[in-house]
N, C-alpha and C. Protein backbone atom coordinates (compact mmCIF):
# COMPACT_ATOMS: atom_id res chain seq x y z
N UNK A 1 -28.57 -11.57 180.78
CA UNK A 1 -28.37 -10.20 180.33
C UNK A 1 -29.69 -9.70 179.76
N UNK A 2 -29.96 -8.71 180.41
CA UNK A 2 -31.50 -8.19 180.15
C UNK A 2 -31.29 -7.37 178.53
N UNK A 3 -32.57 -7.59 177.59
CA UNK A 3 -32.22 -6.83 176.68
C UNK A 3 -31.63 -5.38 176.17
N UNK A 4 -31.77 -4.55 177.01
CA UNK A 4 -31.09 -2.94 177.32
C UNK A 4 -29.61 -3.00 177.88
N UNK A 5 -29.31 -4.43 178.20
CA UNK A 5 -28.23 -3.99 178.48
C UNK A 5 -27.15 -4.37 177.29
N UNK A 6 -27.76 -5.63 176.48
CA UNK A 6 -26.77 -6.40 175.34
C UNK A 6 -27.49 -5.24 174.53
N UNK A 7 -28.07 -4.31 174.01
CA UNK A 7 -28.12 -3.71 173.07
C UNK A 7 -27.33 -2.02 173.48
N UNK A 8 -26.53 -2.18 174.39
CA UNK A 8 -25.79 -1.19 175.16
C UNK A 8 -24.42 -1.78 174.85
N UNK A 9 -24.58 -2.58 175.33
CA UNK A 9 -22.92 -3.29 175.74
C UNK A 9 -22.61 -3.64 174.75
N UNK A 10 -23.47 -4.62 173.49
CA UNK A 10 -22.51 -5.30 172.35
C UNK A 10 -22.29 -4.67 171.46
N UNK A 11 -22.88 -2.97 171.41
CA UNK A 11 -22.65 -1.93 170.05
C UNK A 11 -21.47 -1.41 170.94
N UNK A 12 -21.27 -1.08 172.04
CA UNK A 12 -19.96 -0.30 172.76
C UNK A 12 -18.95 -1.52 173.12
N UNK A 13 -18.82 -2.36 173.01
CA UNK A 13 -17.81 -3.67 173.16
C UNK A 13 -16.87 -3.63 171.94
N UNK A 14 -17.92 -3.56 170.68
CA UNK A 14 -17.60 -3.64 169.50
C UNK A 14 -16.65 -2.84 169.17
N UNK A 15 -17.22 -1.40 169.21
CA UNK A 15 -16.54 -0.52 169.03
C UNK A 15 -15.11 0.22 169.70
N UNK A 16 -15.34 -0.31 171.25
CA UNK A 16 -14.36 0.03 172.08
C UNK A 16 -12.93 -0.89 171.23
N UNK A 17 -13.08 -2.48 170.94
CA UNK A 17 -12.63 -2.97 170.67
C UNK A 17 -11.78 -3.04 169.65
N UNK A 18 -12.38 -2.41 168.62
CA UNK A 18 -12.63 -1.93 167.20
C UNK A 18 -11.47 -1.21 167.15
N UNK A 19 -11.41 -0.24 168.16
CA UNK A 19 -10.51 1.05 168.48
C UNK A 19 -9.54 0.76 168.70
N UNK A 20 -9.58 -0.61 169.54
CA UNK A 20 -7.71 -0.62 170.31
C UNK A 20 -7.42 -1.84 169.14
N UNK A 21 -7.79 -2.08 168.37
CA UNK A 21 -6.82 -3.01 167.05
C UNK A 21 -6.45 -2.20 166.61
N UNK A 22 -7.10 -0.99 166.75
CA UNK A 22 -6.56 -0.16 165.29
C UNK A 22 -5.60 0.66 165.83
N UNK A 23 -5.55 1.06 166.98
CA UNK A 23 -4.32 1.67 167.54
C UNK A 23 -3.39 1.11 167.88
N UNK A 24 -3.12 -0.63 168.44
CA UNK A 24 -1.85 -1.66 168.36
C UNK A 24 -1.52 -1.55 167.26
N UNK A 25 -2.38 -2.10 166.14
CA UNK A 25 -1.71 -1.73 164.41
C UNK A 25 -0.70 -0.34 164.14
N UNK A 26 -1.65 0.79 164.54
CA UNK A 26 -0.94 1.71 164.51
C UNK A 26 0.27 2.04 165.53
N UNK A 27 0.31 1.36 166.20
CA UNK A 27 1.40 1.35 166.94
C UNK A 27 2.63 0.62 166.54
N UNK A 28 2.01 -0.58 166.45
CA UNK A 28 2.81 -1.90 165.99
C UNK A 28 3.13 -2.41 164.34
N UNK A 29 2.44 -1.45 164.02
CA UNK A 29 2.00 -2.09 162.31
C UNK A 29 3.34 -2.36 161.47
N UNK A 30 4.36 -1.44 162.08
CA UNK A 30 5.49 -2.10 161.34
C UNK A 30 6.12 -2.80 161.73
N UNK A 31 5.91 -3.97 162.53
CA UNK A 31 6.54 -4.83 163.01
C UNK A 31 5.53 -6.36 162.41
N UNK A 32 4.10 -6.00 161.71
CA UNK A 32 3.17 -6.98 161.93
C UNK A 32 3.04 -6.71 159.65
N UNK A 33 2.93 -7.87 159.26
CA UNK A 33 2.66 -8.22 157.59
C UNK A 33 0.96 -7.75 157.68
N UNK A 34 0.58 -6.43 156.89
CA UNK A 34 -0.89 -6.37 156.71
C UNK A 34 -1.36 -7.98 156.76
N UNK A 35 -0.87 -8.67 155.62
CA UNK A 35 -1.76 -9.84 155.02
C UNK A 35 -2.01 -10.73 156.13
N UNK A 36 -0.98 -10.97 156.67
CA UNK A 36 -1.00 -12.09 157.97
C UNK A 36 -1.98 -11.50 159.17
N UNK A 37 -1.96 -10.59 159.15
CA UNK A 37 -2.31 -9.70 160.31
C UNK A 37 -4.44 -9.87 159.74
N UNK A 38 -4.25 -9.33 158.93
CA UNK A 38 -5.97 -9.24 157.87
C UNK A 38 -5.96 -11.09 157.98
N UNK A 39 -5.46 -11.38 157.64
CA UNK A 39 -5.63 -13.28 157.78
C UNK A 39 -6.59 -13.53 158.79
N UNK A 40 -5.81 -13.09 159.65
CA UNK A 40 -5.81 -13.62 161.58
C UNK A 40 -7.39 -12.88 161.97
N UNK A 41 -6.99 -11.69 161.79
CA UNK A 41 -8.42 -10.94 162.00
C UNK A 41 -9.86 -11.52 161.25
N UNK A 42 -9.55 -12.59 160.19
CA UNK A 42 -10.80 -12.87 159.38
C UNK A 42 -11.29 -14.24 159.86
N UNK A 43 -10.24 -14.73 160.33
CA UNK A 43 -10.42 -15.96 161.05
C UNK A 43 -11.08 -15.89 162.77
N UNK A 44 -10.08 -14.62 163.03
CA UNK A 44 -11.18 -14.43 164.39
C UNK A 44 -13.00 -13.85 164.13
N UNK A 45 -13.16 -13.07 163.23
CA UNK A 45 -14.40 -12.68 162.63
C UNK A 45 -14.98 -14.17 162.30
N UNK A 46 -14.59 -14.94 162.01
CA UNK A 46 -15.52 -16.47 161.28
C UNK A 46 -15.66 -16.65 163.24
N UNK A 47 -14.67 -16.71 163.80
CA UNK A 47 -15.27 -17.21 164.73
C UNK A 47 -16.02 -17.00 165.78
N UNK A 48 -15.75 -15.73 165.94
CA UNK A 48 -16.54 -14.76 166.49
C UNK A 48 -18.26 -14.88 165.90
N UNK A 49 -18.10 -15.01 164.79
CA UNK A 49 -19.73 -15.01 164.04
C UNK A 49 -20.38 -16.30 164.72
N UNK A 50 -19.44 -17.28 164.45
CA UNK A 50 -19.79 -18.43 165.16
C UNK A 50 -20.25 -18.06 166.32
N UNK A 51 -19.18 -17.54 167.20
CA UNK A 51 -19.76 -17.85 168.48
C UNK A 51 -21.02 -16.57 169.05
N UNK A 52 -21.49 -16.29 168.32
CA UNK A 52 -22.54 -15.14 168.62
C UNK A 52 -23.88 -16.06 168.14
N UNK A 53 -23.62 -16.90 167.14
CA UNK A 53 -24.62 -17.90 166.17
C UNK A 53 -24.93 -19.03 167.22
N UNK A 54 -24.28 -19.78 167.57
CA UNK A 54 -24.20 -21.11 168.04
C UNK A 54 -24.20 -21.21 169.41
N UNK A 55 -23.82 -20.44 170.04
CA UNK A 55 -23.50 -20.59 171.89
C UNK A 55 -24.69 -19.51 172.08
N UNK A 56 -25.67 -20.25 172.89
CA UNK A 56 -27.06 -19.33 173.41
C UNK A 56 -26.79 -18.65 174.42
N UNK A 57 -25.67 -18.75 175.21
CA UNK A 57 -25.58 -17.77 176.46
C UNK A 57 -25.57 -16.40 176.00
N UNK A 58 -26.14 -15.29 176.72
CA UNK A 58 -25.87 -14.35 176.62
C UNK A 58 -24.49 -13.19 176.54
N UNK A 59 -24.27 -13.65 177.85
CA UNK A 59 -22.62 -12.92 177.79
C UNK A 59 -21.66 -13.80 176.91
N UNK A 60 -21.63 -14.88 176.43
CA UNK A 60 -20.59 -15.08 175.60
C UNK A 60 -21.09 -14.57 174.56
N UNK A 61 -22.28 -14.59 173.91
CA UNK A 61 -22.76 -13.54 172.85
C UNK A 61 -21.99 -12.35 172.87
N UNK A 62 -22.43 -11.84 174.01
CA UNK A 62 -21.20 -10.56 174.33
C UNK A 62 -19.88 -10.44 173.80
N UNK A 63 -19.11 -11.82 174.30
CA UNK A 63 -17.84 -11.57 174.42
C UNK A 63 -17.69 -11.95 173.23
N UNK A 64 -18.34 -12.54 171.71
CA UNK A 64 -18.46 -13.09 170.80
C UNK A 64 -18.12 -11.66 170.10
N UNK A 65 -19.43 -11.00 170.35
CA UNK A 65 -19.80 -9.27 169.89
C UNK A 65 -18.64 -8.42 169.99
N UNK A 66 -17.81 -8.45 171.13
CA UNK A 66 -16.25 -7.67 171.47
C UNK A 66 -15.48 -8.25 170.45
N UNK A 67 -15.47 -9.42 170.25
CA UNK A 67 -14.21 -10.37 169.38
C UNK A 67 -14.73 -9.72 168.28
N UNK A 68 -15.54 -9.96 167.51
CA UNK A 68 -15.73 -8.92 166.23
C UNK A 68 -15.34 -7.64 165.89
N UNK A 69 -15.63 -6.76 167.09
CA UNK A 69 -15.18 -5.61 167.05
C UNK A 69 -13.59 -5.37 166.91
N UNK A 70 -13.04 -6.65 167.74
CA UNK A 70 -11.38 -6.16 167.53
C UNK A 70 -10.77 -6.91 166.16
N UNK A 71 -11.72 -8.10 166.15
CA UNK A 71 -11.12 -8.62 164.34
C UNK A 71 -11.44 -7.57 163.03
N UNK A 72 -12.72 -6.85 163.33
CA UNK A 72 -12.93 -6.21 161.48
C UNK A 72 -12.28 -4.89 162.17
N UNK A 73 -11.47 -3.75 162.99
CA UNK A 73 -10.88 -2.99 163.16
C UNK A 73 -9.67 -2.85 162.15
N UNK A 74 -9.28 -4.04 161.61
CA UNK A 74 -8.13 -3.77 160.59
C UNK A 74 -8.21 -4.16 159.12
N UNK A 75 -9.83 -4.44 159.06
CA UNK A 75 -9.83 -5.21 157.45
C UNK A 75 -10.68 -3.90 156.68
N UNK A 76 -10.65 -2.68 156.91
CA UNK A 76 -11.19 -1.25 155.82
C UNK A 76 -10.03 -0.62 155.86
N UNK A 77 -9.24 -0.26 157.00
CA UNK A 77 -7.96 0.46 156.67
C UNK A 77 -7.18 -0.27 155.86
N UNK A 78 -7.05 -1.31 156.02
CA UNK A 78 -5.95 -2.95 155.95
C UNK A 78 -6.72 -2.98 154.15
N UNK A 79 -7.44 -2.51 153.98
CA UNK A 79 -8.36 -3.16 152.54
C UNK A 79 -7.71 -1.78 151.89
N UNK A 80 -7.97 -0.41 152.43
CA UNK A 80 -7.25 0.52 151.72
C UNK A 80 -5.91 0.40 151.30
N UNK A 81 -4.91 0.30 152.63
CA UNK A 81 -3.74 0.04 152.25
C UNK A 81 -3.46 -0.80 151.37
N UNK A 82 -3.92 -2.14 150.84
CA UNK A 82 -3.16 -3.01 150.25
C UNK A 82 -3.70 -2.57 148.75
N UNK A 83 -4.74 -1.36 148.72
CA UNK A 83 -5.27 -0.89 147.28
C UNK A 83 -5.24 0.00 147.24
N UNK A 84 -3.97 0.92 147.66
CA UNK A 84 -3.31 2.07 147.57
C UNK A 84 -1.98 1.47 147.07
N UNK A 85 -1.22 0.43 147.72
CA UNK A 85 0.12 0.03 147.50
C UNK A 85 -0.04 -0.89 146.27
N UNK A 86 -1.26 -1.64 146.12
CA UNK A 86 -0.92 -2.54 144.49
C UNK A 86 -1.67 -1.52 143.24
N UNK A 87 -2.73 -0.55 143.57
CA UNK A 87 -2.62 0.02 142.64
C UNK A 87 -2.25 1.62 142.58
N UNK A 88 -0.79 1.47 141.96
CA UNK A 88 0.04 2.79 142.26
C UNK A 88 -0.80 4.37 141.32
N UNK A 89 -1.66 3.89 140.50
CA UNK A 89 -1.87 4.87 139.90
C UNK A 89 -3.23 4.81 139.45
N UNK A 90 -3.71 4.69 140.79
CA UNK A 90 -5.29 4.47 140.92
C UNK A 90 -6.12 5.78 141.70
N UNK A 91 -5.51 6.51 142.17
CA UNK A 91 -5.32 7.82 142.44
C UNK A 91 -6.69 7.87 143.27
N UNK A 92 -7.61 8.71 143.22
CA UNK A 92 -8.88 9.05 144.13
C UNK A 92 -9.72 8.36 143.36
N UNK A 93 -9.95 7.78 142.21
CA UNK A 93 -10.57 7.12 141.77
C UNK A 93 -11.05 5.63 142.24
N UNK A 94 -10.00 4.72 142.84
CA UNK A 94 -10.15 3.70 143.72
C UNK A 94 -10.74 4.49 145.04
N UNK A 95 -10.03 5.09 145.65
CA UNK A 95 -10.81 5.26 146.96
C UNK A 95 -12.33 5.89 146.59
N UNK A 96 -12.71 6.03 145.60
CA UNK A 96 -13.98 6.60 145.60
C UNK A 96 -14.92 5.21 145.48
N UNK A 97 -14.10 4.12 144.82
CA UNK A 97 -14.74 2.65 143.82
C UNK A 97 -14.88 1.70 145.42
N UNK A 98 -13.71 2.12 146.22
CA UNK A 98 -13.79 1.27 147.52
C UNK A 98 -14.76 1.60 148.29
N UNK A 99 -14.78 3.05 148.14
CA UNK A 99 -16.33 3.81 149.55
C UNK A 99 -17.59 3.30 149.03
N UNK A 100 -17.69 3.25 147.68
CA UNK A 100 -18.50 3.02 147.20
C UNK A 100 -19.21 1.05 147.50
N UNK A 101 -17.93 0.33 147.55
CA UNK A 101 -18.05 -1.30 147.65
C UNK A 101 -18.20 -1.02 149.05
N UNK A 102 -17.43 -0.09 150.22
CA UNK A 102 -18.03 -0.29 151.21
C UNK A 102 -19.26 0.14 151.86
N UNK A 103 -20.02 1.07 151.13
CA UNK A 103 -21.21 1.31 151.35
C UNK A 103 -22.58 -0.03 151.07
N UNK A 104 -21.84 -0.66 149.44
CA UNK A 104 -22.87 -1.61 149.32
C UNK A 104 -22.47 -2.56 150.28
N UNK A 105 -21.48 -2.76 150.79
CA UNK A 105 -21.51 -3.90 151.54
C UNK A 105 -22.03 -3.99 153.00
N UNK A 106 -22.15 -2.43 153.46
CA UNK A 106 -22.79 -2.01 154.38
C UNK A 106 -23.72 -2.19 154.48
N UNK A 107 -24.73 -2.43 153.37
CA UNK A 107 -26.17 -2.03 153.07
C UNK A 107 -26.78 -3.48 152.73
N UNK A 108 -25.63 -4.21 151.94
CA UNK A 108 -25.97 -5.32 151.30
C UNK A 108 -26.36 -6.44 152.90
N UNK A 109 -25.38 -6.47 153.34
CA UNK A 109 -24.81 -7.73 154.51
C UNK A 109 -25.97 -7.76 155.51
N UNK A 110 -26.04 -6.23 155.90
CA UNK A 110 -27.10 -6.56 157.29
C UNK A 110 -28.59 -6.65 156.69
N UNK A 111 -28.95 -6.58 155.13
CA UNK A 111 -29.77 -6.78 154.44
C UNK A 111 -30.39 -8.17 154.42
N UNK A 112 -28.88 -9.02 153.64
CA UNK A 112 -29.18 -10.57 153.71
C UNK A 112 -29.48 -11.08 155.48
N UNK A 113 -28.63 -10.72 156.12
CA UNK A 113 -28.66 -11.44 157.39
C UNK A 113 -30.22 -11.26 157.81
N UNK A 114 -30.66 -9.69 157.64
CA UNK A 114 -31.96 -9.57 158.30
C UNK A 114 -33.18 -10.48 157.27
N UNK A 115 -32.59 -11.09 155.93
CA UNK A 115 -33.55 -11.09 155.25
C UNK A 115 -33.48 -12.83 155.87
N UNK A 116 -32.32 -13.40 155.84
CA UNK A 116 -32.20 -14.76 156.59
C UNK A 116 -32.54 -15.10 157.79
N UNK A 117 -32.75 -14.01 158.84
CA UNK A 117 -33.61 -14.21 160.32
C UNK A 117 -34.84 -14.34 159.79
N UNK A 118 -35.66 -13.28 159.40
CA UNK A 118 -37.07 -13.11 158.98
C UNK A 118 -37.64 -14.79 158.11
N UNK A 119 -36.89 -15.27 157.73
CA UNK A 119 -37.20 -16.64 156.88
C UNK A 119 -36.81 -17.49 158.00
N UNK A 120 -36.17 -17.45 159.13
CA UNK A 120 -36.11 -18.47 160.50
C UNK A 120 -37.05 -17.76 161.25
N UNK A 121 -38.10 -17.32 161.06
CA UNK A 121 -39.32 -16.68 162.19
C UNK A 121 -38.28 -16.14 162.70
N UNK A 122 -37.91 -14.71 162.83
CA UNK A 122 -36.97 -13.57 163.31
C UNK A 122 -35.42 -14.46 164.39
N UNK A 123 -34.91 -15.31 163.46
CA UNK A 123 -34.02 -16.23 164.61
C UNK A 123 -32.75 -15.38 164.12
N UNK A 124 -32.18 -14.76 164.60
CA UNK A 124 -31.16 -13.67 164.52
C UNK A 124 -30.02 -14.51 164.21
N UNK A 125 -29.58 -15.59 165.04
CA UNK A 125 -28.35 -16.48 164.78
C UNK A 125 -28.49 -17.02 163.89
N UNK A 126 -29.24 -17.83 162.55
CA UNK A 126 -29.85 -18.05 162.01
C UNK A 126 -28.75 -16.96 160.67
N UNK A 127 -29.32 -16.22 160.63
CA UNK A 127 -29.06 -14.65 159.86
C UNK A 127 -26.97 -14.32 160.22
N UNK A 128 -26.75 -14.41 161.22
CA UNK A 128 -25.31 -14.13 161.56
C UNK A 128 -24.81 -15.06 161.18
N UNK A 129 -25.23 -16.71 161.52
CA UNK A 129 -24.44 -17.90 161.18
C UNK A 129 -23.81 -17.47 159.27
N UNK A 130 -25.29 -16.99 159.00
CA UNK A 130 -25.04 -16.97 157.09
C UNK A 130 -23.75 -15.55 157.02
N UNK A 131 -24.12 -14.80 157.77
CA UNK A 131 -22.82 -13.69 157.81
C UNK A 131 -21.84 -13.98 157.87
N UNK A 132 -21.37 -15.28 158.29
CA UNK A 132 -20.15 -15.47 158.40
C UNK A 132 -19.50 -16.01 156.80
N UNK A 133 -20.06 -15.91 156.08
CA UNK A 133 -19.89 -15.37 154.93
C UNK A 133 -18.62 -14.56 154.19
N UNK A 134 -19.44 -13.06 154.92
CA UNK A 134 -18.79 -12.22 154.48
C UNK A 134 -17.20 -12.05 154.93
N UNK A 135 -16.70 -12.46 155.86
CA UNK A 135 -15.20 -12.52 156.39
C UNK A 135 -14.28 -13.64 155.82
N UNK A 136 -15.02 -14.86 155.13
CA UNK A 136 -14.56 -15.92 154.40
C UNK A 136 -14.38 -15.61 153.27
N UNK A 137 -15.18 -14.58 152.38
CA UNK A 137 -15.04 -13.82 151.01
C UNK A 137 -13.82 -13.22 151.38
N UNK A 138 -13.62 -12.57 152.13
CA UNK A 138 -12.52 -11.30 152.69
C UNK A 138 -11.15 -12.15 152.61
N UNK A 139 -11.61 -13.07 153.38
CA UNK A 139 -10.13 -14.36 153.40
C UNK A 139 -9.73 -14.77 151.87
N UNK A 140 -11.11 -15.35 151.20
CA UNK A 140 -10.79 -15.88 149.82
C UNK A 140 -9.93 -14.80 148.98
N UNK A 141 -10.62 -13.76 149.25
CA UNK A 141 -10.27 -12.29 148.43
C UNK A 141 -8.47 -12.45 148.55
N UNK A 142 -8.03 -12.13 149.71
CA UNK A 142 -6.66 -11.97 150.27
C UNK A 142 -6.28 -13.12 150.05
N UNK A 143 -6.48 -14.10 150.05
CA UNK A 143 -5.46 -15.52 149.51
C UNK A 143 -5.59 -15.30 147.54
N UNK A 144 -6.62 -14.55 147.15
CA UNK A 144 -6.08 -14.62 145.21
C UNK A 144 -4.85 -13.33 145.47
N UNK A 145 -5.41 -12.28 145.76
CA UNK A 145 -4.30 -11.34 145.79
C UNK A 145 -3.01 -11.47 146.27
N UNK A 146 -2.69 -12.29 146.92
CA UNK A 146 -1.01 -12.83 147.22
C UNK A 146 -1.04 -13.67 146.19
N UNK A 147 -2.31 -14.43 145.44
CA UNK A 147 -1.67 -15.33 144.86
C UNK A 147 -1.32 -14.63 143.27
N UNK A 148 -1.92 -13.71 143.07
CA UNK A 148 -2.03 -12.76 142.24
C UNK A 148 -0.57 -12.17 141.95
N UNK A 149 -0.41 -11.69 143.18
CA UNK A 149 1.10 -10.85 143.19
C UNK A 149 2.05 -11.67 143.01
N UNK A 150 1.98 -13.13 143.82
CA UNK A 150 2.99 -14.05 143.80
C UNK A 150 3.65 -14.46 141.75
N UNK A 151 1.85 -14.49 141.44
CA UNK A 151 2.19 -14.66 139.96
C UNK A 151 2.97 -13.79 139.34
N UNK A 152 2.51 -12.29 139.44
CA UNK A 152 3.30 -11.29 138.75
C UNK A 152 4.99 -10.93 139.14
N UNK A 153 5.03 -11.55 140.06
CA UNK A 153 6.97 -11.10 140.14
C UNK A 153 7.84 -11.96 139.55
């Protein structure tokens, strides 16, 4: 895969992908547990990171790059919802505290990763392997908060 084409294909894979989780959810969502559902998706994101990190072929890079796109499609809506429904009287004030965590995390993530290639002489997998990180926080996060809730009832 020539470089013009993976820098074509794995931002539109992503995103195409991105799109149709979020419209099965929305289709399906009441038939599917956010948490289980955000679970599954964080586990395909670990692996997906993996396999963009570790497998040198190109097109599975690709198909690595698509799998991402359809795993994080439900973990910002999926992150709103479950902090709209546990905090009932958090009003625009959370969604302002969340745009705000998702901006730094926007800013933060592809920060470290690029700052972790540049310290592997520009080795990009290198930098993603450490990203996989951020979807294991996401997991940790969602296993206190059930365990959280579990406590309070």
């Amino acid at each position: 895969v020539t470089k013009t084409v993976g820098d074509l294909a794995g931002p539109m894979a992503f995103a195409c992908l991105m799109g149709i989780s979020r419209v099965l959810y929305g289709k399906f969502g009441h038939k599917i547990k956010l948490d289980k559902f955000m679970n599954l998706s964080c586990l395909l994101c670990i692996a997906s990171y993996l396999v963009i990190g570790l497998v040198p072929n190109s097109v599975v890079g690709l198909i690595g790059c698509a799998l991402c796109g359809f795993s994080v499609g439900i973990m910002w809506p999926g992150t709103f919802s479950k902090a709209a429904a546990s905090l009932k009287r958090g009003g625009t004030a959370i969604f302002a505290l969340l745009a705000l965590g998702g901006d730094l995390g926007g800013t933060s993530g592809p920060t470290i990763i690029g700052f972790v290639s540049d310290r592997f002489n520009d080795n990009m997998r290198m930098g993603i392997l450490v990203g996989t990180f951020f979807p294991i926080l996401l997991l940790l996060g969602i296993y206190l908060c059930k365990k959280e809730k579990a406590r309070n009832v």
